[in-house]
Protein backbone atom coordinates (compact mmCIF):
# COMPACT_ATOMS: atom_id res chain seq x y z
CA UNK A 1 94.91 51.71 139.48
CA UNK A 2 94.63 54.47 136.86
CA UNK A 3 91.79 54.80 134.71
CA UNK A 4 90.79 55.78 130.92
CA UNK A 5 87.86 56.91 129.62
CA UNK A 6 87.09 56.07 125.47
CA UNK A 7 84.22 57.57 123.86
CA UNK A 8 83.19 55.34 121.29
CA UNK A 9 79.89 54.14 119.47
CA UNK A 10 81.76 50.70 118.74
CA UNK A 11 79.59 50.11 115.81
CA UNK A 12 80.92 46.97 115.96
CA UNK A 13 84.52 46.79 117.84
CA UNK A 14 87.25 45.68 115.46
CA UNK A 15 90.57 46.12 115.34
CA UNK A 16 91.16 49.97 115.32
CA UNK A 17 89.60 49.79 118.90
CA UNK A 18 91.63 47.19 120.20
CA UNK A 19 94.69 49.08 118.74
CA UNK A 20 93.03 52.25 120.68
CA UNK A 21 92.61 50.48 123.98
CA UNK A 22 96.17 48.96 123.91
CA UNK A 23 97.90 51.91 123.59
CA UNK A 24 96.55 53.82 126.01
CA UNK A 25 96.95 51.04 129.05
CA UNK A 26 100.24 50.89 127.69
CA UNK A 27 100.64 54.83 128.05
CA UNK A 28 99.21 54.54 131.34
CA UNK A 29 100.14 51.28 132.67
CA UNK A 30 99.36 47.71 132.19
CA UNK A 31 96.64 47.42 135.01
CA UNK A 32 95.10 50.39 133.51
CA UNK A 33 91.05 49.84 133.35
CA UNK A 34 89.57 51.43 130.45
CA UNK A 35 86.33 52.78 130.49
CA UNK A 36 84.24 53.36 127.53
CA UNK A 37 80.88 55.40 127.52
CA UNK A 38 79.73 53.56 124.31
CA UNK A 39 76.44 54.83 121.98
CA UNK A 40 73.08 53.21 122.65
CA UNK A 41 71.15 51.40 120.21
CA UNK A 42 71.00 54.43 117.74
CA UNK A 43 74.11 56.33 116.20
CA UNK A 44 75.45 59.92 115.23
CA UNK A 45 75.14 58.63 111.57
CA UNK A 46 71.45 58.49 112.29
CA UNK A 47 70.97 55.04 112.10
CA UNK A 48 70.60 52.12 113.78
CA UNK A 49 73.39 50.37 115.72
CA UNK A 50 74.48 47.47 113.67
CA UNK A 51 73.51 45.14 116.96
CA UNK A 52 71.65 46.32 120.14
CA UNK A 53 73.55 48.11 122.76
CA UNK A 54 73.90 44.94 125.24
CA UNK A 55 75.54 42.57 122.36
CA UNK A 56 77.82 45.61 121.20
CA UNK A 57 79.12 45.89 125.55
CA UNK A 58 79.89 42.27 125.27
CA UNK A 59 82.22 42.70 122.10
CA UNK A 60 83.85 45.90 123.60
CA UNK A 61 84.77 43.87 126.90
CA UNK A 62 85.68 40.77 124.50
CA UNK A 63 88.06 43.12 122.96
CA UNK A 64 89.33 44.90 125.69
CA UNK A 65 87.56 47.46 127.58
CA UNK A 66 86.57 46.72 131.32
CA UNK A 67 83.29 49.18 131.84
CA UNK A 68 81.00 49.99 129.44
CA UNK A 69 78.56 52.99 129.78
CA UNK A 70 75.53 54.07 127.75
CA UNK A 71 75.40 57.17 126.41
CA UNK A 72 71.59 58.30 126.00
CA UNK A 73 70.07 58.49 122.60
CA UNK A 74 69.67 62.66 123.40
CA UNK A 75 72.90 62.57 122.90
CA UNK A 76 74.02 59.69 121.00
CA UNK A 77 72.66 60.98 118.25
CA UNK A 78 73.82 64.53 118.15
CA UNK A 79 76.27 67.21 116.63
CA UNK A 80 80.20 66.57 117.70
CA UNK A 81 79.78 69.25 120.24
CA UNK A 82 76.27 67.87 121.62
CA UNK A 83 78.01 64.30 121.46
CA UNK A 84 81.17 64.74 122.75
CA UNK A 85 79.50 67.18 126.10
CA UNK A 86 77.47 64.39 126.97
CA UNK A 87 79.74 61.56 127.11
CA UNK A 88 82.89 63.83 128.96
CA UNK A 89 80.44 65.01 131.44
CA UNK A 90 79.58 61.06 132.16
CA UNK A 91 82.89 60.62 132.23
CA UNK A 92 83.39 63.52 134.73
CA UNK A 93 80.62 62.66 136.97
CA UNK A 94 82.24 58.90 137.38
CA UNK A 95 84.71 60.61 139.75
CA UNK A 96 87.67 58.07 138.67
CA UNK A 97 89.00 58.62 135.78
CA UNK A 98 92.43 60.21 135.24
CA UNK A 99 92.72 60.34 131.21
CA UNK A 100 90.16 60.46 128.28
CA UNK A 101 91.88 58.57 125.66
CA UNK A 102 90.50 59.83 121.45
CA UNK A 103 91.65 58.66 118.11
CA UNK A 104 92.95 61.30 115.60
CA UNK A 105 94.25 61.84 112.38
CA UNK A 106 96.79 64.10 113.56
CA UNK A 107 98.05 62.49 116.84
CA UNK A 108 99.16 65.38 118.26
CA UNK A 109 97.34 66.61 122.05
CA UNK A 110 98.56 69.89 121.89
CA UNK A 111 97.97 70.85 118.65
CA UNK A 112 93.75 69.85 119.64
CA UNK A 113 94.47 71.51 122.50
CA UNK A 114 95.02 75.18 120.73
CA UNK A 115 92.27 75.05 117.98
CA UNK A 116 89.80 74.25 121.57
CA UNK A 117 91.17 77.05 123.00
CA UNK A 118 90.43 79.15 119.58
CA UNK A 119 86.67 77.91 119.31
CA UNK A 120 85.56 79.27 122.74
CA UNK A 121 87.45 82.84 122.50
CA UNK A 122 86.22 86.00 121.59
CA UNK A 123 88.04 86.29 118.09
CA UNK A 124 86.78 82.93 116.85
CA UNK A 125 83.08 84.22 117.45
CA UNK A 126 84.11 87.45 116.03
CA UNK A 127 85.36 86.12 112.76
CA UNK A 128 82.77 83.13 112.50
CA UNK A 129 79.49 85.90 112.65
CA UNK A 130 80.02 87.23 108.87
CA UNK A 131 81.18 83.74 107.46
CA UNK A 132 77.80 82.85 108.13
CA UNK A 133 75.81 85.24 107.04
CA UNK A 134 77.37 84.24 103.26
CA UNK A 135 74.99 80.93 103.78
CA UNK A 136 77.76 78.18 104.26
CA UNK A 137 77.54 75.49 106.49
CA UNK A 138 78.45 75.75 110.14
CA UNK A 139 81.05 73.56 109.82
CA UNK A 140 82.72 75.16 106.54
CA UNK A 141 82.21 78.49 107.90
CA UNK A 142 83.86 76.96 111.59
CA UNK A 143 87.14 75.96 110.26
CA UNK A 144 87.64 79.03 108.02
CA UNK A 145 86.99 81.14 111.25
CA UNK A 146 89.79 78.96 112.87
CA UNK A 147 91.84 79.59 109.68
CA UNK A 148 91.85 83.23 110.08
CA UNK A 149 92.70 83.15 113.52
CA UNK A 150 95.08 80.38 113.94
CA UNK A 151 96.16 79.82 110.22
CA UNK A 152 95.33 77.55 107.79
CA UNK A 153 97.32 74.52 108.96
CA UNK A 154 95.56 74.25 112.63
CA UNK A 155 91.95 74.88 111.03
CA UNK A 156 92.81 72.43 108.61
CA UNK A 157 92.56 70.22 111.10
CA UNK A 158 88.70 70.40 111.65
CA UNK A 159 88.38 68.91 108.29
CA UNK A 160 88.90 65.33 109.93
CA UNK A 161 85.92 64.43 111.77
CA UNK A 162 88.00 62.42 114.48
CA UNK A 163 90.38 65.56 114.94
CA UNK A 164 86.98 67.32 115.17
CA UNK A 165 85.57 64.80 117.72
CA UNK A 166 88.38 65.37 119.72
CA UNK A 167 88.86 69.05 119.92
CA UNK A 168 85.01 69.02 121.20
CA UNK A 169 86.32 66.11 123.90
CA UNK A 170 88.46 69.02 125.28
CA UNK A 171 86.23 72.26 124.62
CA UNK A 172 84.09 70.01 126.91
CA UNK A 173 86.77 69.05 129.85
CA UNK A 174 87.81 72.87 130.03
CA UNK A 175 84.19 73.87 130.03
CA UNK A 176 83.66 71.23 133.32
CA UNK A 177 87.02 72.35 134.55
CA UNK A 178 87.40 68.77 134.72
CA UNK A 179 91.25 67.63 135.97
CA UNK A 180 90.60 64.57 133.46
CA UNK A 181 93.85 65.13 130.94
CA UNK A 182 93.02 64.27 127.00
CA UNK A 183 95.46 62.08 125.39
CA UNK A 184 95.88 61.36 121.95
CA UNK A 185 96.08 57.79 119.50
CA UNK A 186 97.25 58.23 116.01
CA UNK A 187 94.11 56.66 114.08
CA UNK A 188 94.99 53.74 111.77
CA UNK A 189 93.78 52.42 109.05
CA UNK A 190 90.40 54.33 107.08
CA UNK A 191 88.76 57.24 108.48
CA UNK A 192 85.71 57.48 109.32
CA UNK A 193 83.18 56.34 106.54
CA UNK A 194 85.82 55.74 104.53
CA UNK A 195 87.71 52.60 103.26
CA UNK A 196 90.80 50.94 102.88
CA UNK A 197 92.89 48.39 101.48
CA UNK A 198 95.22 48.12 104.81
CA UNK A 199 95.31 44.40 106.07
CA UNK A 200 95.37 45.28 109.70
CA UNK A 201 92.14 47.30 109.87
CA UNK A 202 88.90 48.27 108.46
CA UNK A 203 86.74 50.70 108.80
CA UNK A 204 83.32 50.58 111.14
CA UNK A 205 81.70 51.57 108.07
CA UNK A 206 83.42 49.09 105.59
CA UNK A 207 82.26 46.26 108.38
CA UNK A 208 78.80 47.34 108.38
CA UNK A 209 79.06 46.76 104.56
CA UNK A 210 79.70 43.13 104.59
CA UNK A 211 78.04 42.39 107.70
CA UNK A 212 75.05 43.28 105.58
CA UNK A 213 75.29 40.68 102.88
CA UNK A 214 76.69 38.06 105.28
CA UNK A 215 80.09 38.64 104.08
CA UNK A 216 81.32 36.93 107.55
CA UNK A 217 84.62 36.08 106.05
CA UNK A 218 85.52 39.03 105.34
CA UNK A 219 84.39 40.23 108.95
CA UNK A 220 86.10 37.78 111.27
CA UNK A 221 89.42 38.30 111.29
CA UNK A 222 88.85 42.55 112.71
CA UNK A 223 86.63 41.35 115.67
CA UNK A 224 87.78 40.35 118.88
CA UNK A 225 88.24 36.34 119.10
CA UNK A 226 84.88 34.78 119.24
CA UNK A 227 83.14 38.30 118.08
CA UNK A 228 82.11 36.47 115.00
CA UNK A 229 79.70 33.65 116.79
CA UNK A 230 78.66 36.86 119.12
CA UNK A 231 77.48 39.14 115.95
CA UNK A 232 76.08 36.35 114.20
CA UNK A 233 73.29 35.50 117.09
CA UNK A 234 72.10 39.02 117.34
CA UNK A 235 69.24 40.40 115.63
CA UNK A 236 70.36 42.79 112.89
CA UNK A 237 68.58 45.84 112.87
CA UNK A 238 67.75 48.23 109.12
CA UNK A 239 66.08 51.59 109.42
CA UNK A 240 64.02 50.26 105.78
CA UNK A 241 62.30 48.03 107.83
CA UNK A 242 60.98 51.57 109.58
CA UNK A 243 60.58 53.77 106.58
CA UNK A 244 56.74 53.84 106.48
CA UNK A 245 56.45 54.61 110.37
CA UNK A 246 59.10 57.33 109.86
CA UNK A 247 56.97 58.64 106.54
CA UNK A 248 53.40 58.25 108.53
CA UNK A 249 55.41 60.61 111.13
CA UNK A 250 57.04 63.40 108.39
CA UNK A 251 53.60 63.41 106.71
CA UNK A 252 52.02 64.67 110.11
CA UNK A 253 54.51 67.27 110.91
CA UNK A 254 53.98 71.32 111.08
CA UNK A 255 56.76 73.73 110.76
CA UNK A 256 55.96 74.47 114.63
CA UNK A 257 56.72 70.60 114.75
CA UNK A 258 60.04 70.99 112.88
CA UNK A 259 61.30 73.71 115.12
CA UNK A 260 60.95 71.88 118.47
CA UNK A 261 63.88 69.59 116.94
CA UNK A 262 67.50 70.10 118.19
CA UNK A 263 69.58 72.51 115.72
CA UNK A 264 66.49 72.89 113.45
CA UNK A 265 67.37 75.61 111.41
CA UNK A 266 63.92 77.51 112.82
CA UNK A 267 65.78 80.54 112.75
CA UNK A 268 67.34 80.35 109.11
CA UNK A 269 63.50 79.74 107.62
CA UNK A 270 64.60 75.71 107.38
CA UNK A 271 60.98 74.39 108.90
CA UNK A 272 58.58 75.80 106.37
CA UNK A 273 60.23 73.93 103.79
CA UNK A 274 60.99 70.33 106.07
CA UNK A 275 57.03 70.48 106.35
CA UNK A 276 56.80 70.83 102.87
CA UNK A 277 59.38 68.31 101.60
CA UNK A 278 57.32 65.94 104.47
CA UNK A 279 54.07 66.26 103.10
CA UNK A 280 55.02 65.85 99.34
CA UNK A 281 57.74 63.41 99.56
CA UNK A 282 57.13 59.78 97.95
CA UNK A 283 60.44 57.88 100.28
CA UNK A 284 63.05 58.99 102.30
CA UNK A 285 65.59 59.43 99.66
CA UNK A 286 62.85 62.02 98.35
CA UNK A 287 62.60 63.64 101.30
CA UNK A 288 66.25 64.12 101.38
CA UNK A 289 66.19 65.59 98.05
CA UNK A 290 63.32 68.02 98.43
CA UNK A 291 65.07 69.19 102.02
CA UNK A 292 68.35 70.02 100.62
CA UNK A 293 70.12 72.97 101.00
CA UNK A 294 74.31 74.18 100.44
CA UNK A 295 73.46 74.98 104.23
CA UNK A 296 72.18 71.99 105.62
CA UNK A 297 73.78 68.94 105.20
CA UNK A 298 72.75 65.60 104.72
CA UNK A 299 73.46 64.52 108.16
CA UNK A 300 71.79 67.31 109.72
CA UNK A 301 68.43 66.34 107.52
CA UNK A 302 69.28 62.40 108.80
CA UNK A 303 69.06 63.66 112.22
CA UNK A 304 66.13 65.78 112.16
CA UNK A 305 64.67 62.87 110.70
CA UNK A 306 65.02 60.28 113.44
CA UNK A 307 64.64 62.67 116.24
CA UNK A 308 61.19 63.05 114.72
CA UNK A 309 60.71 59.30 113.97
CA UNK A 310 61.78 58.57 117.89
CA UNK A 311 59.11 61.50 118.97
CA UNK A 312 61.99 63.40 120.65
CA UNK A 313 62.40 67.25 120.90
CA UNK A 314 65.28 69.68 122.34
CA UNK A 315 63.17 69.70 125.44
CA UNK A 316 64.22 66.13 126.18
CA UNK A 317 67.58 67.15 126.72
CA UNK A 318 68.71 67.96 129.69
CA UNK A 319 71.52 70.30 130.24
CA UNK A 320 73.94 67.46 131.45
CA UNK A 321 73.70 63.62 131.57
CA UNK A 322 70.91 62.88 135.19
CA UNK A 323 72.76 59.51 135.25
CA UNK A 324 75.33 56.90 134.76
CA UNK A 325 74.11 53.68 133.21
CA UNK A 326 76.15 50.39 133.39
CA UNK A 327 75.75 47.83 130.07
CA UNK A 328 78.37 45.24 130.76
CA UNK A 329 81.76 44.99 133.11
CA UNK A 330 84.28 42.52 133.85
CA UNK A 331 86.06 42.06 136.78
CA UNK A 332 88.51 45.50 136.93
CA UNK A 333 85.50 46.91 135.24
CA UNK A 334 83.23 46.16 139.06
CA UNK A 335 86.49 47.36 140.97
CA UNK A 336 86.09 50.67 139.25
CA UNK A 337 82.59 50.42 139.81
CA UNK A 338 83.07 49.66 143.24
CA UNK A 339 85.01 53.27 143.58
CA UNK A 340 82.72 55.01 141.97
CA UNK A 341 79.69 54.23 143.95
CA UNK A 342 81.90 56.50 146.56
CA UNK A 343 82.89 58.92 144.36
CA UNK A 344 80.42 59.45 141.69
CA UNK A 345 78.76 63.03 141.48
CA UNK A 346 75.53 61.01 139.75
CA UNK A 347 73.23 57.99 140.73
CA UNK A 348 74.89 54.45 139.41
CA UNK A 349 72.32 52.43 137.22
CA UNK A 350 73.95 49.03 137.93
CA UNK A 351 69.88 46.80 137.46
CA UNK A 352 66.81 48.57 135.70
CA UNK A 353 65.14 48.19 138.96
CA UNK A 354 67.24 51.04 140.44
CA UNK A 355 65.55 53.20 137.42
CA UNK A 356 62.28 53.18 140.41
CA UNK A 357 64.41 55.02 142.85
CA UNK A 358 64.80 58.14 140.31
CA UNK A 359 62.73 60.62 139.70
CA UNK A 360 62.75 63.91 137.70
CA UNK A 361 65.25 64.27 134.71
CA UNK A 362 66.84 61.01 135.54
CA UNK A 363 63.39 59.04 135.67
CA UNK A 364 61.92 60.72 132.02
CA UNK A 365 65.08 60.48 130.47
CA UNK A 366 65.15 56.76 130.78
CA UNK A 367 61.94 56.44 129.64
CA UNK A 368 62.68 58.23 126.72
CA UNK A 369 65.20 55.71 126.54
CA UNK A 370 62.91 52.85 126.53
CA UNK A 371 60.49 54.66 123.90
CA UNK A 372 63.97 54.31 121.70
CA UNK A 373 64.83 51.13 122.10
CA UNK A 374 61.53 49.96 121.70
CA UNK A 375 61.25 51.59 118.28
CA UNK A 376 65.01 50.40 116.87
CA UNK A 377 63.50 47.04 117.50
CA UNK A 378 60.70 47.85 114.91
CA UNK A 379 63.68 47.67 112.77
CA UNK A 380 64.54 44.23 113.31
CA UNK A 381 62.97 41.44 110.48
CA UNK A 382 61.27 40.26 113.96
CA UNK A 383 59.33 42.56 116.30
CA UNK A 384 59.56 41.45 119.35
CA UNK A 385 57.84 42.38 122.46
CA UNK A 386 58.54 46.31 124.03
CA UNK A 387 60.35 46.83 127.19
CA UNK A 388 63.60 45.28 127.02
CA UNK A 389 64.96 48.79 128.72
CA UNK A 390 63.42 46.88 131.71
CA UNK A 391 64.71 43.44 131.39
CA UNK A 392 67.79 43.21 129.92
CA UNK A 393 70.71 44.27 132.61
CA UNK A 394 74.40 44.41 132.17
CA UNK A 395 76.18 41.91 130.46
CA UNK A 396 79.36 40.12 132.20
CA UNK A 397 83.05 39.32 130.52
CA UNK A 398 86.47 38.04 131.82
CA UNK A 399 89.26 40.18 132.43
């Protein structure tokens, strides 16, 4: 049986993902089990997941995947490159799988394959270092560095962040040496945070939208059959609900504070004026404002943000993933599970209880973990009581 990894946050799973996960087992085979190493409960957008980690498994196996694995907050909620290093090296460690399957606007493996190769050589570095010091963005200055290496049509293609996403899928499998091969989908439909008019699909984004106002009719028809009913009995989660905690936090905060963040910008002067735009700040929107730079972009500041509100720091992360955590599996899914507690280069979290048998990295990362998911559900309309981390296990679907 061959096996594909996904990376996805499945923020919900609609259509586009289905379309995803048919194409590869069709590439691969038709008893192909797909893997995915899905986001927690918070996001790269810096928000909260639209439904808690357990009821967004269930929809993924509902619409086709067989495993689904967590990947931690630490890294959940990080740069592409932070992001995508994390969930490959899961992937990696499961010691099964033959293919890591990505979406991308330009559909084309190869072409992913070269601008990777540029980003970790010597003239990329070379021709990135003065782009920077003109004050740009990382990102702007990144793909004009690939421009004048490659030319401008492969840097172009860092402009699209699921291109970007997936050149950072394979900077990461060469940088394992990992004999996982990428593989390419042509993404349908609207990009990311983007919408469109297309019948067949919708954006995550544009179903976030209505799930918001209840717009459930406009919703049903890109989940997986019986989705809807699933989505409508979870809690629903909004970071307002939070706002005051997160303020109480960014009014406390030293520049000292500020720099122990991941990518913090201590080094380009950014912390002196995060404390500042913390302390004199009215709402978050304000805080946004204040922060601001051509430099930093609004993500970034979103980020910083929530690592602060969640009490984490770069020190929480640990150079690669301690652990493999199951959230739901069907019945292919627990064959591949059954291989990989042979072949798995990391401890397989199939119950909480087995959490008590770690220790180090693995044990403080997962409490991190529950610190997390204990404050996304102070984002809920009710609070209910901490420590699901430690009673709510896997959920189960049907092949």
């Amino acid at each position: 049986m061959k096996v594909a990894g996904i990376v996805a946050e499945y923020n919900p799973f609609h259509t586009g993902h289905a379309h995803q996960i048919a194409v590869t087992r069709a590439a691969m085979g038709g008893d192909c089990a797909v893997v995915a190493v899905m986001s927690g409960n918070w996001v790269q957008q810096a928000d909260c997941a639209v439904a808690d980690k357990w009821t967004r498994a269930r929809l993924a196996l509902m619409g086709g995947a067989d495993l689904v694995l967590e990947l931690p907050t630490v890294w959940a909620m990080s740069s592409a490159e932070s992001f995508a290093r994390g969930a490959v090296s899961i992937l990696h460690a499961c010691g099964v799988v033959d293919a890591i399957s990505f979406g991308s606007e330009c559909g084309d493996v190869d072409k992913l394959c070269r601008v990777a190769q540029c980003l970790d050589s010597e003239a990329y570095r070379a021709a990135l270092t003065p782009l920077l010091d003109k004050g740009e963005s990382f990102a702007a200055c990144r793909q004009r560095a690939v421009e004048q290496v490659l030319g401008r049509e492969p840097g172009s293609l860092l402009a699209k962040p699921n291109n970007n996403l997936g050149v950072e899928y394979i900077r990461a499998l060469n940088a394992l040496k990992s004999e996982i091969k990428p593989m390419t989908v042509l993404r349908q439909g609207a990009g990311h945070n983007e919408v469109t008019n297309e019948e067949a699909f919708r954006s995550a984004t544009q179903l976030r939208e209505e799930i918001a106002v209840e717009n459930w009719n406009e919703v049903e028809g890109y989940l997986p059959c019986g989705g809807l009913e699933v989505l409508k009995g979870a809690s629903r989660p909004s970071l307002l609900r939070a706002e005051r905690a997160i303020l109480a936090r960014l009014r406390t905060m030293t520049a000292e504070d500020w720099g122990k963040l991941p990518d913090s910008g201590e080094t380009e002067g950014l912390t002196r004026r995060l404390e500042r735009s913390g302390r004199t700040c009215a709402d978050l929107a304000d805080f946004f404002e204040r922060a601001k730079t051509r430099r930093f972009t609004h993500a970034r500041l979103r980020r910083l943000v929530l690592w602060a509100y969640l009490g984490l720091s770069a020190a929480d992360v640990p150079e690669t993933p301690p652990y493999i955590r199951v959230l739901g599996s069907n019945e292919r899914g627990r064959r591949v599970l059954a291989q990989m507690r042979k072949k798995a280069a990391l401890p397989v979290i199939t119950k909480p209880a087995h959490v008590k048998r770690l220790d180090g990295d693995a044990r403080r990362l997962f409490e991190l973990e529950r610190r997390c998911t204990d404050l996304y559900d102070l984002c809920m309309d009710t609070i209910s009581t901490p420590g699901r981390e430690w009673t709510c296990g896997p959920v189960a679907g049907e092949e």
